[in-house]
Protein backbone atom coordinates (compact mmCIF):
# COMPACT_ATOMS: atom_id res chain seq x y z
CA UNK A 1 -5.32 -0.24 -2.46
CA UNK A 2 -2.58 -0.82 -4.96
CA UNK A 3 -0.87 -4.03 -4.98
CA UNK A 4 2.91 -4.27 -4.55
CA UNK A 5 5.28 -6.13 -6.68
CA UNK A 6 8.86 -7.58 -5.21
CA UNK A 7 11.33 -7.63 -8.22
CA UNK A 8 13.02 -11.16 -8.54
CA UNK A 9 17.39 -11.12 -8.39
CA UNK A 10 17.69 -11.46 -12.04
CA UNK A 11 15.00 -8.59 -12.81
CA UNK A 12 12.75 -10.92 -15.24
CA UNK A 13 9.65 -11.38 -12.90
CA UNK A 14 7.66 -9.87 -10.32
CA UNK A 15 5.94 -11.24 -6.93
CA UNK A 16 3.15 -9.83 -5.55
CA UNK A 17 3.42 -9.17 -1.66
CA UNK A 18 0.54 -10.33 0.65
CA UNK A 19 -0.68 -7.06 2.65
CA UNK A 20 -1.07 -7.66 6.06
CA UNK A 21 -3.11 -6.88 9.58
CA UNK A 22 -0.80 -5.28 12.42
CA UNK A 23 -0.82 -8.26 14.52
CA UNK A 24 -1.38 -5.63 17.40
CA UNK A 25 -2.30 -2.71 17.39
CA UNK A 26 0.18 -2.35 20.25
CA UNK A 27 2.66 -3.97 17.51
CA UNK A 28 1.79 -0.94 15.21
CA UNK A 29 2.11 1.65 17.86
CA UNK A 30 5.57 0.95 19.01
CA UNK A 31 7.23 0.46 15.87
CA UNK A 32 5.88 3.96 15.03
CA UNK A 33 7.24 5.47 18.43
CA UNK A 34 10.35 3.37 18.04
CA UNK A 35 10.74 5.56 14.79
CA UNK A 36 8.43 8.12 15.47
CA UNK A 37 11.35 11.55 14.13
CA UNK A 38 12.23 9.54 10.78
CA UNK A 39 8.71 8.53 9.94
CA UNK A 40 6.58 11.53 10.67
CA UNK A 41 9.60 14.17 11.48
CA UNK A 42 7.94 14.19 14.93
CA UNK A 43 10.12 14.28 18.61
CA UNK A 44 8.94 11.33 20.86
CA UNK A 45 7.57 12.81 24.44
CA UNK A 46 5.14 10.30 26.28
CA UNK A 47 3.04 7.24 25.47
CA UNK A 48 0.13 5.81 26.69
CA UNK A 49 0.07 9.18 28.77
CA UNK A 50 -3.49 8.53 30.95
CA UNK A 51 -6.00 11.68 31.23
CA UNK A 52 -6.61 12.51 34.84
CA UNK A 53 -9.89 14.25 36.14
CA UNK A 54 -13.42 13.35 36.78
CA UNK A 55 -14.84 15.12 33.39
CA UNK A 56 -11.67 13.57 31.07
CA UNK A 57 -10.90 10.47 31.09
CA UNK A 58 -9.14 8.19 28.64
CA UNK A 59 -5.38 7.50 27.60
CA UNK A 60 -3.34 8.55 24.00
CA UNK A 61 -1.43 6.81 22.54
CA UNK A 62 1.53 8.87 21.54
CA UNK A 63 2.52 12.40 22.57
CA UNK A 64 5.05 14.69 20.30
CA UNK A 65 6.29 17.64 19.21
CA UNK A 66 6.79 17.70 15.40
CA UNK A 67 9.91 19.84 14.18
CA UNK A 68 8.34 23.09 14.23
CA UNK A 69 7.36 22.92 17.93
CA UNK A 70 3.33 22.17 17.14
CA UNK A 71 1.91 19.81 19.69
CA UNK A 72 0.95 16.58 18.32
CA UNK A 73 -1.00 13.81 19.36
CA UNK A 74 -0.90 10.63 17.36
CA UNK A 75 -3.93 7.73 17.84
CA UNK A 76 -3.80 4.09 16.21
CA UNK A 77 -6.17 1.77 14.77
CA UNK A 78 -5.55 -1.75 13.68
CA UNK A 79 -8.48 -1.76 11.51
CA UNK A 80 -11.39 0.82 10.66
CA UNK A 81 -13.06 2.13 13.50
CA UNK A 82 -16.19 4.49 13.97
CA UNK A 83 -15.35 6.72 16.61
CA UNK A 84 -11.56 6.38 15.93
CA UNK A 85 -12.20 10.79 14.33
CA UNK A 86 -14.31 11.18 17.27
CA UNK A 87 -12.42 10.25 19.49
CA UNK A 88 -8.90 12.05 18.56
CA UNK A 89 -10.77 15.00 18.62
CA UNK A 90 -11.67 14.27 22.36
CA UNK A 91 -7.87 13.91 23.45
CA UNK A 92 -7.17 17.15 20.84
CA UNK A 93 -9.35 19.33 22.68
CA UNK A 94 -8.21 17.71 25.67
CA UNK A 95 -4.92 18.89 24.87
CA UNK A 96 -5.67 22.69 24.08
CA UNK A 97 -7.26 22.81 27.75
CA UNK A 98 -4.27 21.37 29.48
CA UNK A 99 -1.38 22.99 27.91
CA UNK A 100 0.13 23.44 30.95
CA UNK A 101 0.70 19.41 31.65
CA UNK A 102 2.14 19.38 28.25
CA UNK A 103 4.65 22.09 28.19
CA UNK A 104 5.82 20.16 31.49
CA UNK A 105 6.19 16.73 29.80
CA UNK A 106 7.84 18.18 26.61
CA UNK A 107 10.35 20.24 29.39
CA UNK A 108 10.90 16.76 31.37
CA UNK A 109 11.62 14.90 27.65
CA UNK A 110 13.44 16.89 25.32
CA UNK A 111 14.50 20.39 27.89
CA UNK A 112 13.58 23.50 29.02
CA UNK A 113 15.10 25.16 26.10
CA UNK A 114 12.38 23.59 23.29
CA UNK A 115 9.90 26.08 21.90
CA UNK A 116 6.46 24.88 21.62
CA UNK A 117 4.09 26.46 19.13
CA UNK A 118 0.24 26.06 20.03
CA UNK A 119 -1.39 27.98 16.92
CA UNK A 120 -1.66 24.50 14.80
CA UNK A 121 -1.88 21.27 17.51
CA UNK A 122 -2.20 18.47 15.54
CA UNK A 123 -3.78 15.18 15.63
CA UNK A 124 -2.43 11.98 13.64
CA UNK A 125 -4.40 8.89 13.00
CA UNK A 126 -2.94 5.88 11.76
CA UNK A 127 -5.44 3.28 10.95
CA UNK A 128 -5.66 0.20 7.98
CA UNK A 129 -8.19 1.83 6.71
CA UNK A 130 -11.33 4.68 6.98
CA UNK A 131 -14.80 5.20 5.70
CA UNK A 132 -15.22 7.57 3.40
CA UNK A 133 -17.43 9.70 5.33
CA UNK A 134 -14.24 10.18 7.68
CA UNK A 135 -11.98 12.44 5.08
CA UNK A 136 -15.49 14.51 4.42
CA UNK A 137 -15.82 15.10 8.27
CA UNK A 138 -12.49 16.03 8.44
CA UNK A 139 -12.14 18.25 5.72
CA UNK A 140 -15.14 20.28 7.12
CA UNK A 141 -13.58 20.50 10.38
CA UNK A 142 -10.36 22.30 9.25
CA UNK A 143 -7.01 22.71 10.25
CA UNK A 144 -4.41 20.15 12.32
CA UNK A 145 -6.55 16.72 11.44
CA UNK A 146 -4.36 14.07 9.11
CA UNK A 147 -5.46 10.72 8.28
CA UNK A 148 -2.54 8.23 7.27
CA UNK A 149 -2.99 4.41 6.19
CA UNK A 150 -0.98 1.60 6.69
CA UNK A 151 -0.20 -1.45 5.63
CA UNK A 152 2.43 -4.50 6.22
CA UNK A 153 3.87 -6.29 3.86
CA UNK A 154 5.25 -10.17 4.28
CA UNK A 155 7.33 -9.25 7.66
CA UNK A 156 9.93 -6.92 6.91
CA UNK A 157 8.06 -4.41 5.12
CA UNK A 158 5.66 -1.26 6.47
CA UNK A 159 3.81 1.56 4.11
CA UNK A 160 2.23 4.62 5.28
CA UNK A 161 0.24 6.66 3.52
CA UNK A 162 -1.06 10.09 3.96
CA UNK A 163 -4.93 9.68 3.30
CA UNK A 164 -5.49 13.40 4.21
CA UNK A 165 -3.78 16.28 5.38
CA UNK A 166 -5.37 19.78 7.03
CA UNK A 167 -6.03 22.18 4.11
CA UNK A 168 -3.25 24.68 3.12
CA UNK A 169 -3.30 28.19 4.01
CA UNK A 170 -3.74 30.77 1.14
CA UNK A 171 -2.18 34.33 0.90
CA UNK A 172 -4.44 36.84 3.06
CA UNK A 173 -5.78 40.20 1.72
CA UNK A 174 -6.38 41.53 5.00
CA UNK A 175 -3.80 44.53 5.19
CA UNK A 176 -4.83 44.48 9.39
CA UNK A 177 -1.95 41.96 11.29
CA UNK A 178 -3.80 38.23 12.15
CA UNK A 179 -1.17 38.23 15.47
CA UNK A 180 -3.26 41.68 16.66
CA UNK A 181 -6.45 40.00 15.48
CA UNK A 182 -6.22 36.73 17.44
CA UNK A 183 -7.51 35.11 20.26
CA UNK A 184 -6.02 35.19 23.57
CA UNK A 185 -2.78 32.86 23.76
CA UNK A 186 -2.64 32.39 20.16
CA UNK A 187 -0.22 35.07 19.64
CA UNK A 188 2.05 32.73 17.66
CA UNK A 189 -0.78 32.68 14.86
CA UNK A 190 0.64 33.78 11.60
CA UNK A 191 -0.50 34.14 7.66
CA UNK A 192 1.11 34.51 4.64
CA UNK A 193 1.50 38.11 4.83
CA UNK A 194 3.37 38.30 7.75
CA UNK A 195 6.41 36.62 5.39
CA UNK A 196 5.08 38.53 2.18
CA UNK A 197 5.52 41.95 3.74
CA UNK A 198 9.06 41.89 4.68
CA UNK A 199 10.48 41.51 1.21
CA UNK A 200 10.62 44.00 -1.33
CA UNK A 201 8.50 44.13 -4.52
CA UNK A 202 10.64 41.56 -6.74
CA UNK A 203 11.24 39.18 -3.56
CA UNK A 204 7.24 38.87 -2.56
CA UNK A 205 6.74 37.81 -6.54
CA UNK A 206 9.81 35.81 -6.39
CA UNK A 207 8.50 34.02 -2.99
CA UNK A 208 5.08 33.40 -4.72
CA UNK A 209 6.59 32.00 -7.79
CA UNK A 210 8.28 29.63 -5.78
CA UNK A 211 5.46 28.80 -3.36
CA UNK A 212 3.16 27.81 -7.02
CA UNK A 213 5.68 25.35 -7.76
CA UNK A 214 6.60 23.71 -4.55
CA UNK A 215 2.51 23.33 -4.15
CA UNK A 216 2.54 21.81 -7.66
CA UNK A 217 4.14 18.54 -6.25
CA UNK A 218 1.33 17.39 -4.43
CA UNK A 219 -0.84 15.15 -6.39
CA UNK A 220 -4.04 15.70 -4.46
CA UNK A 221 -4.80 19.24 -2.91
CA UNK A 222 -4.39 18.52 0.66
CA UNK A 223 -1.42 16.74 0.52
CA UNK A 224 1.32 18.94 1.18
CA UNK A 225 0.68 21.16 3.90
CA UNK A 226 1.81 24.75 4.17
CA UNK A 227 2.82 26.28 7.59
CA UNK A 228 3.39 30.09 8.16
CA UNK A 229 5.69 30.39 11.43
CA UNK A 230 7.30 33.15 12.60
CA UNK A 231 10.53 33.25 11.31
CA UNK A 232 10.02 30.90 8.41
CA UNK A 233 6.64 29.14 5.97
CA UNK A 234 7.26 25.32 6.39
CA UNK A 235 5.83 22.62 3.77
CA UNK A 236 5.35 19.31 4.74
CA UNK A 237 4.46 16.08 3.52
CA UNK A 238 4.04 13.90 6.54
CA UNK A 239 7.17 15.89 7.53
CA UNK A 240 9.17 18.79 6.77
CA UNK A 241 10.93 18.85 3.33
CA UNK A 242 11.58 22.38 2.91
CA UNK A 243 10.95 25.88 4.84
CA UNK A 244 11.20 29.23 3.25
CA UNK A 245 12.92 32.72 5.17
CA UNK A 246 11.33 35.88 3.50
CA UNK A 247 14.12 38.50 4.07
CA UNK A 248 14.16 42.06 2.06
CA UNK A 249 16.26 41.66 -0.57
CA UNK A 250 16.68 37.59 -0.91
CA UNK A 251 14.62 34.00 0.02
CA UNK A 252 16.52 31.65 1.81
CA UNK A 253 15.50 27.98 1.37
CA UNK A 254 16.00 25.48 4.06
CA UNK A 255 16.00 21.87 2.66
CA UNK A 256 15.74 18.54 4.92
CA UNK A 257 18.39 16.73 3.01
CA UNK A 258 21.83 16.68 4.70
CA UNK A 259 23.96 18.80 2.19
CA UNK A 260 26.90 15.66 1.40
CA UNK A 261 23.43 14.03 -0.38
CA UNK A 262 22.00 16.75 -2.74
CA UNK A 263 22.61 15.54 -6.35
CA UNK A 264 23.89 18.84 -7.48
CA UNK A 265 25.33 21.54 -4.49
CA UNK A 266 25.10 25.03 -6.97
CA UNK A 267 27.18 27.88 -5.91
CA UNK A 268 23.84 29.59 -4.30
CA UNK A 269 24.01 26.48 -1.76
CA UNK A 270 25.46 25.80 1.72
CA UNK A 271 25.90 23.24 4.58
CA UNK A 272 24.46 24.21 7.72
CA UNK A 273 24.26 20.57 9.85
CA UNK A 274 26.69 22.41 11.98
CA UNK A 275 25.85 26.34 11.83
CA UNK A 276 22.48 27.63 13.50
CA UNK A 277 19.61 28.62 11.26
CA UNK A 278 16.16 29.01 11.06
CA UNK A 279 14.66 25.95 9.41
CA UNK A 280 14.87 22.87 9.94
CA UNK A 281 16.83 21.72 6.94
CA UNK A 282 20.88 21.99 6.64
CA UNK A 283 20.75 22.67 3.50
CA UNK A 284 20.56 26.65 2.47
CA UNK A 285 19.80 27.60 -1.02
CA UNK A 286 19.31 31.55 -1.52
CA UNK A 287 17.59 33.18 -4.16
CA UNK A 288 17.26 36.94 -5.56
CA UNK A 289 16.43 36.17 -9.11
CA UNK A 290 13.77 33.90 -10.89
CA UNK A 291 16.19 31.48 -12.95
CA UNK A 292 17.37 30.27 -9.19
CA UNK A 293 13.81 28.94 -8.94
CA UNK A 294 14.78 26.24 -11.36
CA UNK A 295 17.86 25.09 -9.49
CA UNK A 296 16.63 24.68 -5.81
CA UNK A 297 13.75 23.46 -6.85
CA UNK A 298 15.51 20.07 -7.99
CA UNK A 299 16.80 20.10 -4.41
CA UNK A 300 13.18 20.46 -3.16
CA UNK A 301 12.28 17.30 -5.21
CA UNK A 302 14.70 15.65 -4.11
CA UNK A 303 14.01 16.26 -0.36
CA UNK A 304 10.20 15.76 -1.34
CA UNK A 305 10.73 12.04 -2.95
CA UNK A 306 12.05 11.32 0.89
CA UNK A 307 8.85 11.50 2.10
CA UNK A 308 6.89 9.61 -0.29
């Protein structure tokens, strides 16, 4: 772990700042949930929400939905734990197996009206620390498993860290649909493709051209995390900082930065914090031509940095 430095008034010297334990790991938990949207771009619906039946027992921690409707479940350690992978893979199976309870609490919390993806549930865990054998179990396990670290600093300060996210998806060769192809209820299952194949020749190789270089921001492969939906491919890091619309002549780039704070608004730009769209960014860049890459890409950046 790094050490931080606190920057005196007059700019001439540096302090380092003590790290510190969570003094509870009830402490932790709520200031997360307290926070829960601006820190992991996840909607709050239930805590402490106790498992009921004689085969599953046990009780999470935190219950979401993150902004493209997947199912989340969120676990916390104050310090490394052994069965801390083990057992958030309990409650996520748990949750597959009893979507109906959780469609009802997210209807009963946020309305009736909120979509809810179940092709990528995923489970958060927050601990101080893991074992490196953890990130190699999870890596072989696949998809919807992130690892984050934390860590306080004096009493007014809080870092998170993503550790490890699930592995991004890579374009498909099948030329067979993956919705016809998969298993029962996971109709909302999509690839690559399914965006690729609704733009014309010059828009698929402008969409890949763009997908190379938002992927080129992530310092450790793993980090940002690429999400095929069915109207849009989201990228996240921790949370959404951009989504991409595939249409047949043009790409239209959603980025999570309210429009009034983009350091440069082009002409191919737009405010939508009070229009309805796709993505989940209100800011709309879109491209038809590869020198636009350039441009919305310092937008991406910027919306990128946010979650760092």
């Amino acid at each position: 772990m790094s050490p931080l430095f606190e920057i005196s008034g007059d700019k001439s010297t540096v302090r380092q700042l003590p790290a510190k334990h969570a003094r509870l790991e009830q402490h932790l938990e709520k200031l997360i949930e307290g926070n829960l949207e601006r820190v992991l771009g996840v909607r709050f619906v239930a805590t402490q929400y106790e498992l009921r039946g004689d085969l599953q027992q046990g009780r999470i921690d935190t219950l979401g939905l993150d902004a493209d409707g997947s199912p989340t479940i969120i676990e916390y350690k104050r310090e490394k734990e052994p069965d801390v992978i083990n057992q958030g893979l309990y409650y996520l199976n748990w949750l597959k197996e009893h979507r109906g309870d959780f469609e009802l609490l997210v209807k009963k919390k946020l309305g009736f009206d909120v979509e809810i993806v179940w092709s990528q549930p995923r489970l958060i865990v927050i601990a101080e620390t893991f074992a490196k054998w953890d990130t190699y179990a999870v890596k072989l396990m696949g998809q919807g498993i992130e690892l984050w670290r934390y860590v306080f600093y004096d009493d007014h300060l809080l870092f998170l860290e993503q550790v490890y996210g699930q592995q991004r998806t890579l374009p498909s060769v099948a030329t067979s649909s993956p919705i016809e192809e998969s298993q029962p209820g996971l109709s909302d299952s999509y690839t690559l493709d399914d965006h690729t194949r609704k733009g014309n020749e010059s828009i698929r190789a402008l969409f890949l051209s763009l997908r190379d270089q938002i992927l080129s921001l992530e310092g450790e492969e793993g980090e940002i995390i690429e999400t095929p939906r069915k109207l849009y491919v989201a990228y996240r890091h921790g949370k959404n900082f951009c989504e991409v619309e595939v249409q047949k002549k043009v790409l239209k780039v959603y980025v999570d930065i309210p429009y009034s704070e983009l350091e440069d608004r082009p002409a191919l730009s737009r405010d939508l914090a009070s229009v309805g769209h796709w993505g989940t960014g209100t800011s709309l860049f879109t491209l038809q031509v590869e020198n636009q890459i350039e441009i919305v890409m310092k937008a991406i950046f910027q919306s990128y940095l946010r979650t760092l």
